[in-house]
Protein backbone atom coordinates (compact mmCIF):
# COMPACT_ATOMS: atom_id res chain seq x y z
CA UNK A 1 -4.76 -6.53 15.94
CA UNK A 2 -0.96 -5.78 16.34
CA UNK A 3 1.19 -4.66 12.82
CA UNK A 4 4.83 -5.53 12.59
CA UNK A 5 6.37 -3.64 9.85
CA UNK A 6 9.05 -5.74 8.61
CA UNK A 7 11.78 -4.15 6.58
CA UNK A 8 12.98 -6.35 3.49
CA UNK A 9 15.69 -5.86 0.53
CA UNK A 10 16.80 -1.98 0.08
CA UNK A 11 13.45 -0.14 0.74
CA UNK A 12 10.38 -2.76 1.20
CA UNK A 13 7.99 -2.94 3.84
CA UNK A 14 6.18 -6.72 4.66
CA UNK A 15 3.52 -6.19 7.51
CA UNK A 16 2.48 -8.70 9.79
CA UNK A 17 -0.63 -9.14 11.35
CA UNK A 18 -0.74 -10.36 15.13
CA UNK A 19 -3.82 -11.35 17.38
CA UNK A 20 -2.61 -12.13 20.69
CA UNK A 21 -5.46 -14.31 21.75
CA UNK A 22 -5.32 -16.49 19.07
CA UNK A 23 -1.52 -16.33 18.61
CA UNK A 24 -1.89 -16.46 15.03
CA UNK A 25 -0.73 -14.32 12.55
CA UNK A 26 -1.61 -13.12 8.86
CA UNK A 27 1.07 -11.82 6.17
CA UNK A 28 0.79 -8.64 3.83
CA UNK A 29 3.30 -8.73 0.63
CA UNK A 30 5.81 -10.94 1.89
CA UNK A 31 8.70 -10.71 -0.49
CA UNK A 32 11.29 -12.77 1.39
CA UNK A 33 10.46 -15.39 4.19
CA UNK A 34 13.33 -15.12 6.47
CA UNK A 35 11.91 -11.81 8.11
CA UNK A 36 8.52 -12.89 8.15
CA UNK A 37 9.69 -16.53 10.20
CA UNK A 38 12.10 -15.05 12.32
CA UNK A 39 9.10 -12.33 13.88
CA UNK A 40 6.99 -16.01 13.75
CA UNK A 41 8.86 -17.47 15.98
CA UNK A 42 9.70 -14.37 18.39
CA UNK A 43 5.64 -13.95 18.74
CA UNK A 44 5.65 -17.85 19.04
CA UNK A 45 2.58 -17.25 16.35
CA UNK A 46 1.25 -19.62 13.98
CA UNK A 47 0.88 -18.59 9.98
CA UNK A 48 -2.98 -18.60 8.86
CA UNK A 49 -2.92 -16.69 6.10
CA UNK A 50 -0.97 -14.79 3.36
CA UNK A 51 -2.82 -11.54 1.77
CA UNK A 52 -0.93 -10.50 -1.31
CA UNK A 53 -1.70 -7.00 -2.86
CA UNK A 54 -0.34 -8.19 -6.32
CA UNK A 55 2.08 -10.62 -8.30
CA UNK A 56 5.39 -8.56 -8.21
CA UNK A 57 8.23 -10.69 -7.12
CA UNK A 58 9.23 -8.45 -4.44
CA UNK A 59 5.72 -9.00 -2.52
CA UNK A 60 4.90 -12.61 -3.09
CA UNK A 61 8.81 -14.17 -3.28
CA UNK A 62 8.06 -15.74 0.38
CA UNK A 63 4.86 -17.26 -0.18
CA UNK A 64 6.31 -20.82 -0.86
CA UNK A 65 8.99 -20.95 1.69
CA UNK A 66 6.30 -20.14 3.95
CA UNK A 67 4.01 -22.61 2.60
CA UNK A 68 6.40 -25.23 3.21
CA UNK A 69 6.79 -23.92 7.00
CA UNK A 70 2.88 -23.63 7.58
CA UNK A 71 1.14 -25.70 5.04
CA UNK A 72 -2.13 -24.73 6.40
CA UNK A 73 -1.74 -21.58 5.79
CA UNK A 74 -4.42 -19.81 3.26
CA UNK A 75 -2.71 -17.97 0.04
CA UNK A 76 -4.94 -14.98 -0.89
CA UNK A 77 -4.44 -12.77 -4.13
CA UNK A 78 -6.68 -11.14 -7.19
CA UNK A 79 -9.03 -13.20 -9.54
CA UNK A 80 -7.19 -11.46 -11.98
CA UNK A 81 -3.50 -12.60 -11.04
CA UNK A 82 -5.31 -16.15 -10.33
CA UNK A 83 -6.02 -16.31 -13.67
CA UNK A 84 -2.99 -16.16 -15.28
CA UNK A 85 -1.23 -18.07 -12.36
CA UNK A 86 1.21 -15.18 -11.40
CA UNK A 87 1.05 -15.27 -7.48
CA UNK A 88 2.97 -18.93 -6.09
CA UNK A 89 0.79 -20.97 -3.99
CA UNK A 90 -2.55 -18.64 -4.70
CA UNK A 91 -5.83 -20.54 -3.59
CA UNK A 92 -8.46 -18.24 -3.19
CA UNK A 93 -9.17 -15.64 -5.99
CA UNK A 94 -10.56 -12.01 -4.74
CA UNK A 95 -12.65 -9.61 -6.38
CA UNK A 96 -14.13 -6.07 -5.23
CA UNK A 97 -16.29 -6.01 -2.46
CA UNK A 98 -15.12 -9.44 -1.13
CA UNK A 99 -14.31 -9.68 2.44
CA UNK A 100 -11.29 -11.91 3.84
CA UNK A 101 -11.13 -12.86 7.77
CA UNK A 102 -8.20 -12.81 10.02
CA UNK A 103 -8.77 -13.71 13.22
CA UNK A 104 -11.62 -11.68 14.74
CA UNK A 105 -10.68 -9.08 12.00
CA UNK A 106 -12.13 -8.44 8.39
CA UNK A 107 -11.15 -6.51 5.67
CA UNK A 108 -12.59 -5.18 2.43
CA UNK A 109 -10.92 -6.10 -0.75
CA UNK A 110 -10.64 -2.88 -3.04
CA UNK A 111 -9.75 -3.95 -6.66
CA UNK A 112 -7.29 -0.62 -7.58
CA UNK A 113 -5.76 -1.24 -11.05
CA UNK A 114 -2.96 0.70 -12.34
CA UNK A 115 0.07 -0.02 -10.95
CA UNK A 116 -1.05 -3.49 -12.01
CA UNK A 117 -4.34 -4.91 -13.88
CA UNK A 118 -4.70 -7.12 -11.07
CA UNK A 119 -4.02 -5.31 -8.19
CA UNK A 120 -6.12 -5.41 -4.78
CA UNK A 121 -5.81 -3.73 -1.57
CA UNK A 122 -7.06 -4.65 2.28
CA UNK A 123 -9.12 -2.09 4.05
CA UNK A 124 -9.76 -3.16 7.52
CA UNK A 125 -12.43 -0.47 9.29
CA UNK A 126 -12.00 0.74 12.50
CA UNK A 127 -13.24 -1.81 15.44
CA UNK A 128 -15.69 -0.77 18.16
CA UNK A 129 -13.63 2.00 20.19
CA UNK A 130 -11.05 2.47 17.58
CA UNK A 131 -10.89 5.62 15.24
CA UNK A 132 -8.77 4.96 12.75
CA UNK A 133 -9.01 2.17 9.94
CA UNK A 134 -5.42 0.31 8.30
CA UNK A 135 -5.40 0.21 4.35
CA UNK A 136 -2.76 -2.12 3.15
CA UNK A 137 -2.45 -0.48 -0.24
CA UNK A 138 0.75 -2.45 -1.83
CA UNK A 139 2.32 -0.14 -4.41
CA UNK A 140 -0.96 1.71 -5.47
CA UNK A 141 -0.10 4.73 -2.96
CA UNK A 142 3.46 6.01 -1.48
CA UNK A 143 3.67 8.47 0.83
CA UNK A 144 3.88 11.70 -1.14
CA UNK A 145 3.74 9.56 -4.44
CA UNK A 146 2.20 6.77 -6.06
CA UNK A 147 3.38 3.81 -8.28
CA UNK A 148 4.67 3.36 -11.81
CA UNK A 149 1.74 2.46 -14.69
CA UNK A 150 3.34 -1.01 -15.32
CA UNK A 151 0.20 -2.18 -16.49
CA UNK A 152 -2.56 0.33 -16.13
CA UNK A 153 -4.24 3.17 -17.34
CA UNK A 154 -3.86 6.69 -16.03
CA UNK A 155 -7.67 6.74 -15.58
CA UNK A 156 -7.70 3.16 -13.71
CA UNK A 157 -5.24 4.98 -11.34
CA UNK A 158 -7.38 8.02 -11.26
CA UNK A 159 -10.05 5.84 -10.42
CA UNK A 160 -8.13 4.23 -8.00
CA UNK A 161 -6.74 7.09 -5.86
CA UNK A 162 -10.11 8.51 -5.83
CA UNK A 163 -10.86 5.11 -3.67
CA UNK A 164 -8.67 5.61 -1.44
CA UNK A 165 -8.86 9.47 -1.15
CA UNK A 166 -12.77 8.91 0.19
CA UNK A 167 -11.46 7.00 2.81
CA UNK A 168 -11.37 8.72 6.50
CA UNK A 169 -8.64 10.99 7.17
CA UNK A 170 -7.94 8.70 10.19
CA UNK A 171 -7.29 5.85 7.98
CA UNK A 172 -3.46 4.41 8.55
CA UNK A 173 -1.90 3.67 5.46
CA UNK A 174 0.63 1.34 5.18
CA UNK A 175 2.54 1.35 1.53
CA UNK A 176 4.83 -1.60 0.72
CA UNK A 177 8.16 1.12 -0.14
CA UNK A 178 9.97 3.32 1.53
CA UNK A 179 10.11 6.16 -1.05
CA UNK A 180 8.83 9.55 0.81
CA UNK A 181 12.02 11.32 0.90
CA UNK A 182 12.47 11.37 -2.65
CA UNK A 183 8.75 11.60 -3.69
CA UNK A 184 8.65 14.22 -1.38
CA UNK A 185 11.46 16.27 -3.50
CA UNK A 186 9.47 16.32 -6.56
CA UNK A 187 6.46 16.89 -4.77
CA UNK A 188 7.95 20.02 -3.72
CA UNK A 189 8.55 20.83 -7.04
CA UNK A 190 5.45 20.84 -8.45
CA UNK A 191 4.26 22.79 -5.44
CA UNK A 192 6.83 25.09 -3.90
CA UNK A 193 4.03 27.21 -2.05
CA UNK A 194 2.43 23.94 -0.17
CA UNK A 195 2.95 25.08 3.75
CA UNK A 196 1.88 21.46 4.77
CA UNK A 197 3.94 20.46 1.81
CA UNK A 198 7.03 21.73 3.57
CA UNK A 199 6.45 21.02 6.74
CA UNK A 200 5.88 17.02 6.82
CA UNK A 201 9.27 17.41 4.33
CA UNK A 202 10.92 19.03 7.51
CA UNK A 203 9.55 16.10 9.73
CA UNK A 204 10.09 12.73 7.33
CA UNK A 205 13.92 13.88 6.78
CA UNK A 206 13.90 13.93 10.50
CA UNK A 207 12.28 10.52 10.70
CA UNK A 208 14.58 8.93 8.56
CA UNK A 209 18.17 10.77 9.77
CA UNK A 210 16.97 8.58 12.75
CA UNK A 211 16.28 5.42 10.82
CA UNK A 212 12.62 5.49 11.47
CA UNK A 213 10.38 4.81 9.29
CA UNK A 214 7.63 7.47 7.46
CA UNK A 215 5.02 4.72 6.95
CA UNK A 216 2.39 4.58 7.78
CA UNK A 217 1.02 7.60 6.77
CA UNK A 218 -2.75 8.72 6.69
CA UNK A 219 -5.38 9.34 4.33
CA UNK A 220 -5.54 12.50 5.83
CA UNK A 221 -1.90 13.61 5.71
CA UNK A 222 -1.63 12.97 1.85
CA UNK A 223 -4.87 14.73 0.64
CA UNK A 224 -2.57 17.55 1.69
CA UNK A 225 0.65 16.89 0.22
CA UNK A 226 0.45 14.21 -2.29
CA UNK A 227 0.13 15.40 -5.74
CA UNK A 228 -1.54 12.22 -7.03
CA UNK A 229 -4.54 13.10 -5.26
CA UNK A 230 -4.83 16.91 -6.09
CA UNK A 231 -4.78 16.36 -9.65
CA UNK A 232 -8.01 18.27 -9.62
CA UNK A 233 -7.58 21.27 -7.44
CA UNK A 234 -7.48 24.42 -9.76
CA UNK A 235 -4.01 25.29 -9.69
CA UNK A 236 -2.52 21.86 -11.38
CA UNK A 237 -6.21 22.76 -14.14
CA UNK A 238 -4.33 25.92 -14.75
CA UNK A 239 -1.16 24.36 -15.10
CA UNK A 240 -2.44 22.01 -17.62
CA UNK A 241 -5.05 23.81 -19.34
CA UNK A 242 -7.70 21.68 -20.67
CA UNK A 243 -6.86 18.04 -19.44
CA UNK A 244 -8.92 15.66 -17.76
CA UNK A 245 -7.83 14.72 -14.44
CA UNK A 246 -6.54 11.30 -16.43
CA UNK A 247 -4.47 14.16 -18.54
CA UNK A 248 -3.26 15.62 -15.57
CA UNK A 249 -2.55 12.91 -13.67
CA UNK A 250 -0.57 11.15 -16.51
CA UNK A 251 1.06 14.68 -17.53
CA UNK A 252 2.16 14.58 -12.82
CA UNK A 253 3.77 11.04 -13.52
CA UNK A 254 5.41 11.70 -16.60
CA UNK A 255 7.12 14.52 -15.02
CA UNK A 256 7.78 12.47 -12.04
CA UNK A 257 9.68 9.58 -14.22
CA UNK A 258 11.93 12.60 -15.60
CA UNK A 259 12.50 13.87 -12.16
């Protein structure tokens, strides 16, 4: 399977999905169409199906101009934004533990609330001879960060990060923004004495002073310097002295809001 990681509006990342065999092609969050056709017709790839993370018009605004190109195409999305009819075109309603088919691929749906109630993600395992899985994790995880509680709870995104944190280190993980430079800065703020911390700082503001981009990143890579997912390691329990890692996590994003 071959990702193209299309860049849309100021900072957004749509990924398509390519099988070369087949010449068809699956959609992750597309937010506009116009990227996601023009990479259609360069591959000379046909549309089969649209995986959307969550209802937020800058992932699903290309769904129905794409419809209208591929009508065949399959419109996938959570049981929960089914319900109240806030992803366009939506056919087939996802819970956790489903499994959705691309080609000769399949992924895992993870249902990871917080950002929204009804947001999913698409975990596709590593293949026979690979090592490394792809999450497609919408706006659950950034590099370095995480996203806003629009909807959730601090414990749903507790819960939620823990998901993804028991995932293999290998796993590539591609998050719909491009947002590491600045959640890097308050990352560093909350922990000045992080060597890794510093270093992949050192290395993204050299990825992006050459226009390249810092996604994806890896499971492995942000155990190490994301703070949303070392809300329990002892020095952020010292720092907030009797919290629950909901506490702490909510007391990391608060201070990330003011940053």
């Amino acid at each position: 399977m071959e990702i193209y990681q299309l860049p849309a509006f100021r900072d957004n990342y749509i990924f398509l999905l390519y099988d070369r065999t087949t010449q068809t092609a699956a959609v992750v969050d597309p937010g506009e169409a116009k990227p996601v056709l023009q990479k259609l017709q360069e591959l000379d790839a046909t549309l089969v199906a649209i995986f959307n993370t969550h209802h937020h018009p800058d992932h699903v605004g290309g769904n129905r101009q794409l419809r209208s190109r591929f009508p065949d195409v399959v419109v996938y999305g959570s049981a929960v934004d089914h319900q109240r009819s806030r992803i366009p075109g939506q056919q087939v309603s996802l819970t956790d533990g489903d499994q959705v088919e691309f080609a000769n691929y399949a992924a895992e749906v993870m249902f990871v609330p917080g950002h929204t109630l009804g947001h999913i993600a698409y975990y596709f395992p590593p293949q026979a001879g690979e090592t490394a899985g792809d999450l497609f994790s919408g706006d659950v995880i950034f590099s370095a960060g995480c996203g806003r509680l629009f909807e959730g709870t601090p414990q749903q995104a507790v819960d939620s990060l823990t998901r993804f944190r028991n995932l293999p280190d290998a796993t590539r993980v591609w998050c719909a923004h491009e947002y590491t430079l600045t959640n890097l800065k308050f990352a560093r703020s909350v922990e000045p004495d992080n060597a890794a911390l510093q270093a992949y700082a050192q290395r993204a503001q050299q990825q992006r002073s050459q226009n390249r981009p810092t996604v994806p990143t890896t499971i492995g890579l942000e155990k190490q310097v994301n703070p949303f997912l070392r809300w329990d390691l002892p020095h952020f329990q010292q720092q907030f002295k009797g919290s629950s890692n909901a506490m702490i996590f909510a007391q990391l994003r608060r201070l990330k809001e003011q940053s």
